[in-house]
N, C-alpha and C. Protein backbone atom coordinates (compact mmCIF):
# COMPACT_ATOMS: atom_id res chain seq x y z
N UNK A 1 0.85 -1.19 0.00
CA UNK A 1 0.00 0.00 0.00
C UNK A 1 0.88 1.24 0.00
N UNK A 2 0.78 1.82 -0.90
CA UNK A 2 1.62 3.46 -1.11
C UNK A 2 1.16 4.06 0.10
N UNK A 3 2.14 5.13 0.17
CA UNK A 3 1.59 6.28 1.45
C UNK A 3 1.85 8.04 0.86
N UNK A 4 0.80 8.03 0.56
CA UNK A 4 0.61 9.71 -0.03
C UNK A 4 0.95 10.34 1.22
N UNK A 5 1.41 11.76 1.44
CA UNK A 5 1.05 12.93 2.28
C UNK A 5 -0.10 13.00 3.00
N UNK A 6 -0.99 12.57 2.94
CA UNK A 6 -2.32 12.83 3.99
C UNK A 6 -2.74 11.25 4.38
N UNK A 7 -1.32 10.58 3.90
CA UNK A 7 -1.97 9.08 4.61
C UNK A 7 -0.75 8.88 6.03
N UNK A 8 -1.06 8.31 6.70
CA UNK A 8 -0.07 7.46 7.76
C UNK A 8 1.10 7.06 7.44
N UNK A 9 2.82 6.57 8.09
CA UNK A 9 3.38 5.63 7.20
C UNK A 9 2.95 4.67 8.08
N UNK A 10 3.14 3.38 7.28
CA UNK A 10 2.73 2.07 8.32
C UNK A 10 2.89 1.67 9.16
N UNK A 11 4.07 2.15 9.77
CA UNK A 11 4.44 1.61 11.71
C UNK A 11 3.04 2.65 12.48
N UNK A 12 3.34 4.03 11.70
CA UNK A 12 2.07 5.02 12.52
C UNK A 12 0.74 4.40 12.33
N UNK A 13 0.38 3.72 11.17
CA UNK A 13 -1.17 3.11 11.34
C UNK A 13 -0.99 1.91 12.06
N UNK A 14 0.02 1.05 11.91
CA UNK A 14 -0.01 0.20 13.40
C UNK A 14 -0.21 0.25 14.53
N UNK A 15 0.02 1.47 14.89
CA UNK A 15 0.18 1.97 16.70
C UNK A 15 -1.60 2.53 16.05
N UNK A 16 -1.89 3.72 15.79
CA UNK A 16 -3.54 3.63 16.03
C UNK A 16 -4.27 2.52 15.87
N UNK A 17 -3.64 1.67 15.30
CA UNK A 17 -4.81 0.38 15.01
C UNK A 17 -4.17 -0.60 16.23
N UNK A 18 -3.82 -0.50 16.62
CA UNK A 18 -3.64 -0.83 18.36
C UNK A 18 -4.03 -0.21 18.99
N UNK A 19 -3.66 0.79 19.15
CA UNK A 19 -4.43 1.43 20.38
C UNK A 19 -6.03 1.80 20.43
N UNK A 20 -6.60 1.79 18.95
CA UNK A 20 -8.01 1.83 19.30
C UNK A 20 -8.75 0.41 19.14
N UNK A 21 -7.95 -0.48 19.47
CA UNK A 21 -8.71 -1.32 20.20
C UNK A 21 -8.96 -1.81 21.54
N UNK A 22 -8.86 -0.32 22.39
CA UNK A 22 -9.36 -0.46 23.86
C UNK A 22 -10.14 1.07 23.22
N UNK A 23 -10.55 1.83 22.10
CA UNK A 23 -11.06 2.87 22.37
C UNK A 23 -12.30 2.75 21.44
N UNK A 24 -13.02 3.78 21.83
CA UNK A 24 -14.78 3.91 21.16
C UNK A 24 -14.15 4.93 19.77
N UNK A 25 -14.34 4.56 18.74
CA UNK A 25 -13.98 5.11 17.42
C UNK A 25 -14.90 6.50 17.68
N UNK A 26 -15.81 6.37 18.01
CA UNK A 26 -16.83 7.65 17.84
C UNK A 26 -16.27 8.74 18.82
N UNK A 27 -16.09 8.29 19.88
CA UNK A 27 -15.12 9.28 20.70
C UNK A 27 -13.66 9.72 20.65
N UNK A 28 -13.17 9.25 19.83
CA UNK A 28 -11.49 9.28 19.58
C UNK A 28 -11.51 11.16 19.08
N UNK A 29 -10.62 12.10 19.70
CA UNK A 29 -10.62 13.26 18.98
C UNK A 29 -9.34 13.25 18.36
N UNK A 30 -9.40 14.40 17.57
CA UNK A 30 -8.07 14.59 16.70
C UNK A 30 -7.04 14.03 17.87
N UNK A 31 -6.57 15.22 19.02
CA UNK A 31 -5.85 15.32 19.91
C UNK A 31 -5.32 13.59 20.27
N UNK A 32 -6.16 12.63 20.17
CA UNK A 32 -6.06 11.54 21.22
C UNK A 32 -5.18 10.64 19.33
N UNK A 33 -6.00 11.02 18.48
CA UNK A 33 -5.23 10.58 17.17
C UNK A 33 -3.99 10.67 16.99
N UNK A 34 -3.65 12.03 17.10
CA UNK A 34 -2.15 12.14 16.69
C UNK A 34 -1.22 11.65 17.63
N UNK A 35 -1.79 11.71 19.17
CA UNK A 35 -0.74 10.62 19.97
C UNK A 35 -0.78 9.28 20.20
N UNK A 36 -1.70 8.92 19.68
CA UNK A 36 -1.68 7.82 19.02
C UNK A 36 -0.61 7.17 17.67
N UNK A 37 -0.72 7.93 16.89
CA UNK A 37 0.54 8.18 16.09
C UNK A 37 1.95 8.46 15.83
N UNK A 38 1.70 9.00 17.12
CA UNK A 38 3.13 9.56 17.85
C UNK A 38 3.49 10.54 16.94
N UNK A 39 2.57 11.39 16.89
CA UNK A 39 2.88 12.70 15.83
C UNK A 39 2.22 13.83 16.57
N UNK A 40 1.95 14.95 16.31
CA UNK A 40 1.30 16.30 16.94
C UNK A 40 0.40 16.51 16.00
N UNK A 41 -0.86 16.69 17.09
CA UNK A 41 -1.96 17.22 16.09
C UNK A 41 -1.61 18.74 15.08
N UNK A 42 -0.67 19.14 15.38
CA UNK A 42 -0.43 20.02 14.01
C UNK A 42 -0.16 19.36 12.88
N UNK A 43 1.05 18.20 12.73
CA UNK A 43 1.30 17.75 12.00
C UNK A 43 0.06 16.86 11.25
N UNK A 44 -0.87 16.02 11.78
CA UNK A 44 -1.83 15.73 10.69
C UNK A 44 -2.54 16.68 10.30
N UNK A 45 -2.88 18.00 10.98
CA UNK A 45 -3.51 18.90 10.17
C UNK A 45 -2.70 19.24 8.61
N UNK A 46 -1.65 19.62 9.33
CA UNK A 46 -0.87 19.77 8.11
C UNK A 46 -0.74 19.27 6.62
N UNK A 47 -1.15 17.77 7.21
CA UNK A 47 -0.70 16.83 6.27
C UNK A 47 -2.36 16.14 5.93
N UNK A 48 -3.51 16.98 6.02
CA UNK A 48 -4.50 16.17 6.05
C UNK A 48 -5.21 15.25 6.51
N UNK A 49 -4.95 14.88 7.66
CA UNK A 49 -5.12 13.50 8.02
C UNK A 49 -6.03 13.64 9.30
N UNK A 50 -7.26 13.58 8.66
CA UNK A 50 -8.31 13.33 10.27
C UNK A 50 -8.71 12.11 10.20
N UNK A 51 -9.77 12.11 11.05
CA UNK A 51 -10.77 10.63 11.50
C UNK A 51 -10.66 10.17 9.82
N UNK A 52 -11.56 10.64 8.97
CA UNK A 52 -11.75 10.11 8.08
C UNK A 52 -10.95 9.61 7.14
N UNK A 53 -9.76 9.97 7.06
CA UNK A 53 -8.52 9.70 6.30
C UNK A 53 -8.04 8.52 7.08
N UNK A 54 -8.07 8.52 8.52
CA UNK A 54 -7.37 7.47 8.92
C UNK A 54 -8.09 6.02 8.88
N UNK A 55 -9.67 6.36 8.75
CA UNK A 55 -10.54 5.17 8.75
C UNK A 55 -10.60 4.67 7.45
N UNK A 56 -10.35 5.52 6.30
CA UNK A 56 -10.32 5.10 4.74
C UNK A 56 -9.02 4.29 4.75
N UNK A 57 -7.65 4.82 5.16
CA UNK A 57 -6.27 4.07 5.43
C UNK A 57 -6.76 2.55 6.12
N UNK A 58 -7.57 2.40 7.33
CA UNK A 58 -7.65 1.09 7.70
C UNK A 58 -8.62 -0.05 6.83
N UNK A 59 -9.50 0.90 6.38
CA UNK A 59 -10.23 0.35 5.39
C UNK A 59 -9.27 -0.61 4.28
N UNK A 60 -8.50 0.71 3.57
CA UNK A 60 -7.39 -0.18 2.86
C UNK A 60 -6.71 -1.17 3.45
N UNK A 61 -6.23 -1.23 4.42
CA UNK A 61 -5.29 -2.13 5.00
C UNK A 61 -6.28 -3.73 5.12
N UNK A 62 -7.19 -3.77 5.75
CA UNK A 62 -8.22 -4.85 5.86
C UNK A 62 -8.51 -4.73 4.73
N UNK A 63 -8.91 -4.45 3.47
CA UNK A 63 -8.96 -4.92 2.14
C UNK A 63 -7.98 -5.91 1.39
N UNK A 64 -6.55 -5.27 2.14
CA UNK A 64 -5.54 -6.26 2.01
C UNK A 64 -5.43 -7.33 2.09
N UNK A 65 -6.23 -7.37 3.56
CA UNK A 65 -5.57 -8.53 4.03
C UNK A 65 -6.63 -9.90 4.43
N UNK A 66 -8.09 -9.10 3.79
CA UNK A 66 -8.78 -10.59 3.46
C UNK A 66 -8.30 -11.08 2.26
N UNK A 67 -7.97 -10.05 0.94
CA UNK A 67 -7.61 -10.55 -0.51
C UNK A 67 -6.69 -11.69 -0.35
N UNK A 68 -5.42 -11.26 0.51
CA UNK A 68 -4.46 -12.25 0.96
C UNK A 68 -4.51 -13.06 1.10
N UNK A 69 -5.68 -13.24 2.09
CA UNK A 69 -6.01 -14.49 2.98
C UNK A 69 -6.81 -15.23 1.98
N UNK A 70 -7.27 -14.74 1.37
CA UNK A 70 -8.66 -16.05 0.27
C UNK A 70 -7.63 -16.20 -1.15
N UNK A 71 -6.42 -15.56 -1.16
CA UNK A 71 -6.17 -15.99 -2.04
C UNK A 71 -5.53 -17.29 -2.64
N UNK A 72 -5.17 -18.31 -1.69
CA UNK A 72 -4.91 -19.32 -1.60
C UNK A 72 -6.09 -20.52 -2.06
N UNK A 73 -7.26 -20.03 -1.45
CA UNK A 73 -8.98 -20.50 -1.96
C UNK A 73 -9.09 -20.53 -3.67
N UNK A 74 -8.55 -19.08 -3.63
CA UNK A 74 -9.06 -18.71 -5.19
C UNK A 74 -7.79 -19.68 -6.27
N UNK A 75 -6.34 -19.85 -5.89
CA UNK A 75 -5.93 -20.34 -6.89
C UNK A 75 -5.88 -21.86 -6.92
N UNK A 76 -6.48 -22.54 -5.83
CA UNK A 76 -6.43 -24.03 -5.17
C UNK A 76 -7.07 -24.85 -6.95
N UNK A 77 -6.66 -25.89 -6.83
CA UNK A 77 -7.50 -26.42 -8.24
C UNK A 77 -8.37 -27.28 -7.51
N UNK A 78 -8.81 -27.42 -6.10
CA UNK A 78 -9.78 -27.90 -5.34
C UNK A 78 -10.98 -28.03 -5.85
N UNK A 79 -12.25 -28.84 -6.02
CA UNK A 79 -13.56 -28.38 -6.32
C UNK A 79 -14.04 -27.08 -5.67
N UNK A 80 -15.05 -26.12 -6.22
CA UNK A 80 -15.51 -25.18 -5.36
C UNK A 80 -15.70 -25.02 -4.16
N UNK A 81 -16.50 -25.79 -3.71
CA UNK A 81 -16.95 -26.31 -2.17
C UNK A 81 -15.68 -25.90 -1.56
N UNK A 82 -14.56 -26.84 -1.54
CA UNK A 82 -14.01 -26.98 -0.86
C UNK A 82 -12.51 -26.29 -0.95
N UNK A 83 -13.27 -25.16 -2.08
CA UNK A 83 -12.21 -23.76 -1.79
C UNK A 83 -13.11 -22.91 -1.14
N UNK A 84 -14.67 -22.75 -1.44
CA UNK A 84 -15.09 -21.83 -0.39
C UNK A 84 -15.33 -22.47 0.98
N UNK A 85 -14.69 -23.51 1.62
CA UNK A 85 -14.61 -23.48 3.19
C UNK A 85 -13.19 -22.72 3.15
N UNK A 86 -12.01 -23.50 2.26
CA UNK A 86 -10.67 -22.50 3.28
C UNK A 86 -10.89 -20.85 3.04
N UNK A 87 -11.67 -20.40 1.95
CA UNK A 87 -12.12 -18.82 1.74
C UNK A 87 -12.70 -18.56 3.23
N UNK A 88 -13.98 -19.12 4.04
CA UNK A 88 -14.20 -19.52 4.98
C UNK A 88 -13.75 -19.28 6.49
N UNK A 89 -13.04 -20.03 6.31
CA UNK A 89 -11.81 -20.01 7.39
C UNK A 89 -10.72 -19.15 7.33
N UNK A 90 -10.31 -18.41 6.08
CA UNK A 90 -9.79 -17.44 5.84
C UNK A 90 -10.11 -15.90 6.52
N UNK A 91 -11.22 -16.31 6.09
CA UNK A 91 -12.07 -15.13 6.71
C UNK A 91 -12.64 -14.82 8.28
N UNK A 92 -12.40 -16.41 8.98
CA UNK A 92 -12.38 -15.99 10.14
C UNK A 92 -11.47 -15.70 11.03
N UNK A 93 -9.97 -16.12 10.54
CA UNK A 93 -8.65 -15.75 10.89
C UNK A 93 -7.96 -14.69 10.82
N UNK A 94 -9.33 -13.76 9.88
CA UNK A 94 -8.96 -12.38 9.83
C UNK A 94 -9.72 -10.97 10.55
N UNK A 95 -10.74 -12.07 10.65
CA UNK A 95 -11.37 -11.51 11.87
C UNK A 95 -10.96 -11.45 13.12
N UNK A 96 -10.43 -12.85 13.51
CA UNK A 96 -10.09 -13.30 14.63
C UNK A 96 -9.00 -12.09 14.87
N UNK A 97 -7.93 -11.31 14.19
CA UNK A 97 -6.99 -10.44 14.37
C UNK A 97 -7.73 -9.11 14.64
N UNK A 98 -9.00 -8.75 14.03
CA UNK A 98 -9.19 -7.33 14.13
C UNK A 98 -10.76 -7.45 14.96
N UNK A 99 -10.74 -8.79 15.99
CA UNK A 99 -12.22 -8.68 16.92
C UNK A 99 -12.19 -7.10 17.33
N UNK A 100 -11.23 -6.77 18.48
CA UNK A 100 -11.89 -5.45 19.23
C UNK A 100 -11.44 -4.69 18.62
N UNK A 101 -10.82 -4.21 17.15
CA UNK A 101 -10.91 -3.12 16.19
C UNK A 101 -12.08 -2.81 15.59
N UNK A 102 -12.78 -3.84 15.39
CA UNK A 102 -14.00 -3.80 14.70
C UNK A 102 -14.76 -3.35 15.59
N UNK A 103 -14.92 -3.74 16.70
CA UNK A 103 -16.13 -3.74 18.32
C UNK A 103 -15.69 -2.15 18.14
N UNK A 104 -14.61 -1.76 18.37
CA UNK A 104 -14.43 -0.33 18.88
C UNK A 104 -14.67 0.60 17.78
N UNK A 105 -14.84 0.31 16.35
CA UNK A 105 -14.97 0.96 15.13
C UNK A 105 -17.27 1.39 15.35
N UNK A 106 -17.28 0.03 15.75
CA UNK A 106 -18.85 0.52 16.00
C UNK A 106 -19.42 0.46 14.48
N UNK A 107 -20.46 1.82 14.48
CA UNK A 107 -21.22 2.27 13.39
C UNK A 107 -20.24 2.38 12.32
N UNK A 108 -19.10 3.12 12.70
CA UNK A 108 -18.04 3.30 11.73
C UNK A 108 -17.73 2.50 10.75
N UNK A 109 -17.85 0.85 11.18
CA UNK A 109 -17.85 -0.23 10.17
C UNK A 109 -18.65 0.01 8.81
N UNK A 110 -19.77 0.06 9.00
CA UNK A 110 -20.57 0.83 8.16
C UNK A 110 -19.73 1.06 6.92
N UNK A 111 -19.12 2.29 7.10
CA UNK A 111 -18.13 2.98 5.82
C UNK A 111 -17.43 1.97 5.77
N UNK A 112 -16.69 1.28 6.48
CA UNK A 112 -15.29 0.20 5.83
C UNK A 112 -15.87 -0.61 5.28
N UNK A 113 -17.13 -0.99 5.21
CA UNK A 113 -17.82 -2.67 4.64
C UNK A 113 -18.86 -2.44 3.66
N UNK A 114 -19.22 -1.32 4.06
CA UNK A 114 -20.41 -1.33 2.98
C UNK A 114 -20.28 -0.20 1.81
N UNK A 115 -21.26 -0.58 0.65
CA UNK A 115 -21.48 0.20 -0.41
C UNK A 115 -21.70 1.84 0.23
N UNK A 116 -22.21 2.54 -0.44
CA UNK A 116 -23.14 3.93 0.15
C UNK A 116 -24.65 3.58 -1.01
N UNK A 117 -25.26 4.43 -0.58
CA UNK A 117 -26.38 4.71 -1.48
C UNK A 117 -27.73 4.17 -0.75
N UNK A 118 -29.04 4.86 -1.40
CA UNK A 118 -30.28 4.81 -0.50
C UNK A 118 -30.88 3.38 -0.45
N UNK A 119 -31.07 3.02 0.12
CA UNK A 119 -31.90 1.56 0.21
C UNK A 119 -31.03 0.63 0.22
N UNK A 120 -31.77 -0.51 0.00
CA UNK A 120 -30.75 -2.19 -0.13
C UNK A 120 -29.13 -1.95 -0.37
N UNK A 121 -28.24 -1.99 0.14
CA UNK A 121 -26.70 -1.67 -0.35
C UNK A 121 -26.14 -3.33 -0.44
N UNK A 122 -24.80 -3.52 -1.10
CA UNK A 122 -24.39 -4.63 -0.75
C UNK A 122 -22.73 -4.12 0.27
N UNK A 123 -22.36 -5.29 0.22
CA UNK A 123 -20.42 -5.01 0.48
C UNK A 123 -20.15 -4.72 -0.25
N UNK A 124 -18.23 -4.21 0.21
CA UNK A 124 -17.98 -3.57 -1.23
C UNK A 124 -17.73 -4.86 -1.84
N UNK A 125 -16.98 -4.54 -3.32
CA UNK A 125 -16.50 -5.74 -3.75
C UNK A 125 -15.57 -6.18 -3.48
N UNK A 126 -14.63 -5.05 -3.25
CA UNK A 126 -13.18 -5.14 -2.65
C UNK A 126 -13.38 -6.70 -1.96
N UNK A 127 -14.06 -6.65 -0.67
CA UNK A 127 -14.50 -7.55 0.56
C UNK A 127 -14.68 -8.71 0.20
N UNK A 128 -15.79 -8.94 -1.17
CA UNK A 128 -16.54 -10.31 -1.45
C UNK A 128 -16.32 -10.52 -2.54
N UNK A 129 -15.16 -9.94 -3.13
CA UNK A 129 -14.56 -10.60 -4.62
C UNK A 129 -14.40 -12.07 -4.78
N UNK A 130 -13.89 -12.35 -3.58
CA UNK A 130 -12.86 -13.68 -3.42
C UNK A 130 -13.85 -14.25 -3.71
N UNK A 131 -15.20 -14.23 -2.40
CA UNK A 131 -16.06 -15.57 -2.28
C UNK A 131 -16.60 -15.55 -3.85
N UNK A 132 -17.12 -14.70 -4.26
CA UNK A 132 -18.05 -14.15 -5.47
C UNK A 132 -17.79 -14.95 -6.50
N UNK A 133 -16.21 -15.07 -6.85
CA UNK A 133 -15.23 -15.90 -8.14
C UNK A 133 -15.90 -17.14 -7.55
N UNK A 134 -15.53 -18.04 -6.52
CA UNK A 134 -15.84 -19.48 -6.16
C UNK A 134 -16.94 -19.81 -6.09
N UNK A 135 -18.02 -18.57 -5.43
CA UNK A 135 -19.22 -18.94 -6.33
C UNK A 135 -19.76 -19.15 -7.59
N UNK A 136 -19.19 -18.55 -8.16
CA UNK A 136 -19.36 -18.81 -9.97
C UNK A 136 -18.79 -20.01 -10.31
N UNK A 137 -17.46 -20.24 -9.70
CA UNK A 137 -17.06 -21.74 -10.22
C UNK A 137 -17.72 -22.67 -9.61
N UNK A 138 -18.13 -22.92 -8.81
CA UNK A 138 -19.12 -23.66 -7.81
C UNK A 138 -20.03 -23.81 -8.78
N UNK A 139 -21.22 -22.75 -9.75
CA UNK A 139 -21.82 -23.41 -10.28
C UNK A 139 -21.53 -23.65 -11.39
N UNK A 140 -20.55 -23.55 -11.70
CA UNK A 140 -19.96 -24.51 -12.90
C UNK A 140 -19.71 -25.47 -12.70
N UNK A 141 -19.10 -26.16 -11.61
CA UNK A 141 -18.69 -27.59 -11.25
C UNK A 141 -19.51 -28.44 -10.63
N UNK A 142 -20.55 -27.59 -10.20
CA UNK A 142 -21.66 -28.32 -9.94
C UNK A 142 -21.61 -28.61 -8.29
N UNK A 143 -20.30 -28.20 -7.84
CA UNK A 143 -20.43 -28.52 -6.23
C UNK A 143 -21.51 -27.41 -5.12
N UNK A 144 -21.78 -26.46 -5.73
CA UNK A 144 -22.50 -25.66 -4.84
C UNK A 144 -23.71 -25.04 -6.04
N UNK A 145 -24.68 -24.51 -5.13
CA UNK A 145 -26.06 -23.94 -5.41
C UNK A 145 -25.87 -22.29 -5.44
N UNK A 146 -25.59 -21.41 -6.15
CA UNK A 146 -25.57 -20.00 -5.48
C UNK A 146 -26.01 -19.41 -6.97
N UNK A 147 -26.97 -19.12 -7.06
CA UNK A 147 -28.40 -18.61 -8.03
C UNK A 147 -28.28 -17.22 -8.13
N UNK A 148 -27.53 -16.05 -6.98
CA UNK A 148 -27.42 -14.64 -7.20
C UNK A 148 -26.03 -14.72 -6.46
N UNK A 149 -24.91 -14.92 -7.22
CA UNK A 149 -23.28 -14.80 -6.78
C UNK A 149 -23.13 -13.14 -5.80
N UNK A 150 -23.27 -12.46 -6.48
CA UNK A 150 -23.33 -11.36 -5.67
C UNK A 150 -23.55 -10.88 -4.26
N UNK A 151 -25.61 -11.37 -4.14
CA UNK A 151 -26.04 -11.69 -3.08
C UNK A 151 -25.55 -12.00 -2.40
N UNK A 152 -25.73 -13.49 -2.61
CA UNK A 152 -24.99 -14.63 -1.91
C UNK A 152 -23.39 -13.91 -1.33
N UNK A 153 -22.65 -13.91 -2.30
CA UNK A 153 -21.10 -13.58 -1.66
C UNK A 153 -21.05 -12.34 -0.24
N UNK A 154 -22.09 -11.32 -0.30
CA UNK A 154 -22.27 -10.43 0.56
C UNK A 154 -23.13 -11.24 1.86
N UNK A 155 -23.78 -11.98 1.42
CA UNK A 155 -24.56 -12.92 2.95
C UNK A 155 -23.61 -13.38 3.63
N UNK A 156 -23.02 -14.37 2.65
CA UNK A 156 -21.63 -15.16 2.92
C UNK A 156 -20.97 -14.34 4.20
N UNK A 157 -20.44 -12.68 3.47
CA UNK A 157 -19.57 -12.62 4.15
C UNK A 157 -19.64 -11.75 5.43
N UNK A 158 -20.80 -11.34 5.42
CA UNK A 158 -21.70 -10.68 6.66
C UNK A 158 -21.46 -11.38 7.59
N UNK A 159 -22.19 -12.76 6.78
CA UNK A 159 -22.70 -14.09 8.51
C UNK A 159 -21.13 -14.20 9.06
N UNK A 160 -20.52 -14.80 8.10
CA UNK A 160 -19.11 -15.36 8.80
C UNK A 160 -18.87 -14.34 9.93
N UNK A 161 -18.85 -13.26 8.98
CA UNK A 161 -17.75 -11.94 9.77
C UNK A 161 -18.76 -11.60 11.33
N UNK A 162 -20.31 -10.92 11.25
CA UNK A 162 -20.65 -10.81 12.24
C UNK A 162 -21.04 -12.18 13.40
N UNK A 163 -21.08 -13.29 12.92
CA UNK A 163 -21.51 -14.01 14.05
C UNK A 163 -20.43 -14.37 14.35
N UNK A 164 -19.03 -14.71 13.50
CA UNK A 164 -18.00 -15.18 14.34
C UNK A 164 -17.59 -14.39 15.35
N UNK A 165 -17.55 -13.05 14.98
CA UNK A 165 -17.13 -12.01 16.00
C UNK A 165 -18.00 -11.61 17.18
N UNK A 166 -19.31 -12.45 17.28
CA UNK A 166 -20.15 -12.20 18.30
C UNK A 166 -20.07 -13.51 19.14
N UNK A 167 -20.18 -14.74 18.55
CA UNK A 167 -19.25 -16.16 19.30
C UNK A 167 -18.40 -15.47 19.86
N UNK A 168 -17.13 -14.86 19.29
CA UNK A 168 -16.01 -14.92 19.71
C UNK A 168 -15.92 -14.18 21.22
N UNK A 169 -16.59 -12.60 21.08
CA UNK A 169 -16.45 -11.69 22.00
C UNK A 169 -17.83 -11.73 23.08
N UNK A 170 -19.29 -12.11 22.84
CA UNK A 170 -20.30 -11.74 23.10
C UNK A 170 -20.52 -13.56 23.95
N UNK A 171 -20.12 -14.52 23.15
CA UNK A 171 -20.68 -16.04 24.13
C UNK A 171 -19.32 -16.37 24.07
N UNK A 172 -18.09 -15.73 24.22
CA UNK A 172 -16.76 -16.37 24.46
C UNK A 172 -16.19 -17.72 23.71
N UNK A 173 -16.67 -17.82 22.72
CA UNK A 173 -16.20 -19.16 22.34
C UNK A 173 -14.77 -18.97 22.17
N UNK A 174 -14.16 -20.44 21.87
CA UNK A 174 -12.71 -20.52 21.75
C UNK A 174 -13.00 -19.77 20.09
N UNK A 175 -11.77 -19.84 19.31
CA UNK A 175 -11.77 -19.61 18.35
C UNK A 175 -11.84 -20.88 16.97
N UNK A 176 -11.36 -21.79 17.64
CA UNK A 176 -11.44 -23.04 16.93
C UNK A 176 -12.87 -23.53 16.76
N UNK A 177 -13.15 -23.59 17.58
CA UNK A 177 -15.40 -24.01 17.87
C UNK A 177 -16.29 -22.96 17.00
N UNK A 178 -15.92 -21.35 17.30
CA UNK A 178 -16.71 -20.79 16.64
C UNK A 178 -16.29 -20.94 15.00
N UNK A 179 -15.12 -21.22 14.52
CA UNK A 179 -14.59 -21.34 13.03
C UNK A 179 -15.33 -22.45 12.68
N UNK A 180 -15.19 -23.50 13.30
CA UNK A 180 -15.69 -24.90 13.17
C UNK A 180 -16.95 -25.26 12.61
N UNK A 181 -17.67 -24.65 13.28
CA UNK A 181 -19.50 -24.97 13.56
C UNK A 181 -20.25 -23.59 12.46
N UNK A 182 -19.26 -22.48 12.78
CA UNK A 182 -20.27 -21.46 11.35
C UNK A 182 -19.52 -22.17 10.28
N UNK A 183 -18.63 -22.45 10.16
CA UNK A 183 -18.23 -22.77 8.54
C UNK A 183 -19.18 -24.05 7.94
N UNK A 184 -19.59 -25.24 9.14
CA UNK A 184 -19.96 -25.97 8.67
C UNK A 184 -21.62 -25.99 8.29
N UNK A 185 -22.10 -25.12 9.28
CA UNK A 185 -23.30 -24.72 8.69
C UNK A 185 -23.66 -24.05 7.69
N UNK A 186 -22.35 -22.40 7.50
CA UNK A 186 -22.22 -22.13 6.06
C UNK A 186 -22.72 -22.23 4.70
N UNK A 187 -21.13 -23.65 4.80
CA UNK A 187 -21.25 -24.87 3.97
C UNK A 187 -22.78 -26.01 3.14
N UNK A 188 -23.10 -25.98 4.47
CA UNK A 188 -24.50 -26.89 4.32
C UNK A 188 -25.84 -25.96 3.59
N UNK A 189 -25.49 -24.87 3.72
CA UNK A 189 -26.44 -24.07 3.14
C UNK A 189 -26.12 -23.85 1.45
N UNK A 190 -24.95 -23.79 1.11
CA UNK A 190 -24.65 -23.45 -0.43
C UNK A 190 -24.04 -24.97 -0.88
N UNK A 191 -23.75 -26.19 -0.13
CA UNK A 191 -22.94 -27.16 -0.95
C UNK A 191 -24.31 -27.78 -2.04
N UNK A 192 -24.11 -27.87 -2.94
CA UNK A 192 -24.90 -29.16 -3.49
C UNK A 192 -25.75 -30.35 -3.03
N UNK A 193 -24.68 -31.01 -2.40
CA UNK A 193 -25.63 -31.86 -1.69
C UNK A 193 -26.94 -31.78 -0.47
N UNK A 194 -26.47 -30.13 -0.16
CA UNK A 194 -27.48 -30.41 0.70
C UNK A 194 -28.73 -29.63 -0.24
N UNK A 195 -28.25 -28.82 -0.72
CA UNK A 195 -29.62 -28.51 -1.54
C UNK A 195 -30.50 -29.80 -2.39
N UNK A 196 -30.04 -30.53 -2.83
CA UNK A 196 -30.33 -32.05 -3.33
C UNK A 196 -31.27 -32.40 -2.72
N UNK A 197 -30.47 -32.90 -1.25
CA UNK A 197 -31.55 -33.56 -0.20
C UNK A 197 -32.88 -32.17 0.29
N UNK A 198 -33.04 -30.72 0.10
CA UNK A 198 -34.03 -30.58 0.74
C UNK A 198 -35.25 -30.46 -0.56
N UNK A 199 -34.18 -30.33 -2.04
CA UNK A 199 -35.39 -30.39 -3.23
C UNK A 199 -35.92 -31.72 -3.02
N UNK A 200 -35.58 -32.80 -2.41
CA UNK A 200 -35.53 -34.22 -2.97
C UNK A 200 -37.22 -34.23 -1.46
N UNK A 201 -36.86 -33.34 -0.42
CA UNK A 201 -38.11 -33.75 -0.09
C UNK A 201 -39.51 -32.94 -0.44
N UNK A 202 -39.35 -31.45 -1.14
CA UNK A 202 -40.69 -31.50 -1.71
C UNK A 202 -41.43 -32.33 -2.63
């Protein structure tokens, strides 16, 4: 990731993205930002850099680093299925790193995850590229059911992301149990076979 003049360099977005995960994003002021940064609030004035610049910077950074993570899914010559579980599990290992960044981001998530615009929005794509591709090959290969790729890839990556992170922080699960049990239910909802067995009983 380049670093323009009104962005962070990366050790400085490390230290805020540590330290506001003991803090309420909505309350963070400039003042508490820049020492966070270990810079003087003159200097991000200077250089552009408020709340919003720094939340677009983390935005980028977690764009990174799900692409990263599913990209192993995406080049696997695996059947579909069983590239979208490690996509899956990808995705909860990247959660698992940014639980109380996210908790402390709040509403703020909002802007990092979602589209803008009035009514129904999806994710961005940035987010649900990965799953989106394996859904399409999925129904080419016939291992999975996913009828609106799009949709679907944004459900996909909602459920994973918000219930693992509510297992994780909200009913304490280990991290292995909550990965375990959403992936496999997930799974059971888009694999083939299970769609089979519930057409097979109307």
């Amino acid at each position: 990731m380049s670093v323009t003049s009104s962005q962070l360099e990366q050790d400085r977005l490390e230290r805020v993205r540590e330290w506001l995960r003991d803090h309420d994003w909505s309350e963070v002021t400039a003042e508490q930002l820049a020492h966070a940064a270990g810079v003087s609030r003159m200097t991000l004035y200077r250089r552009g850099i408020d709340k919003a610049a720094v939340l677009s910077q983390l935005r980028d950074h977690l764009e990174n680093e799900y692409r990263e993570a599913v990209l192993p899914a995406l080049v696997s010559s695996a059947p579909a299925a069983e590239r979208l579980e490690m996509a899956l599990h990808a995705h909860c290992e990247v959660d698992e790193r940014y639980l109380h960044l996210l908790d402390a981001l709040g509403r703020a998530g909002e802007f990092v995850f979602h589209e803008q615009g009035d009514g129904p929005v999806m994710t961005r794509v940035s987010f649900t590229d990965g799953v989106r591709r394996i859904l399409e090959d999925g129904n080419r290969d016939g291992s999975l059911h996913a009828p609106d790729v799009d949709q679907l890839a944004t459900l996909l990556f909602n459920t994973i992301g918000w219930t693992y992170r509510h297992m994780r922080t909200g009913h304490r699960w280990p991290p292995e149990l909550a990965r375990e049990r959403l992936v496999a239910l997930l799974l059971h909802g888009v694999a083939r076979p299970a769609v089979a067995a519930v057409e097979g009983l109307r």
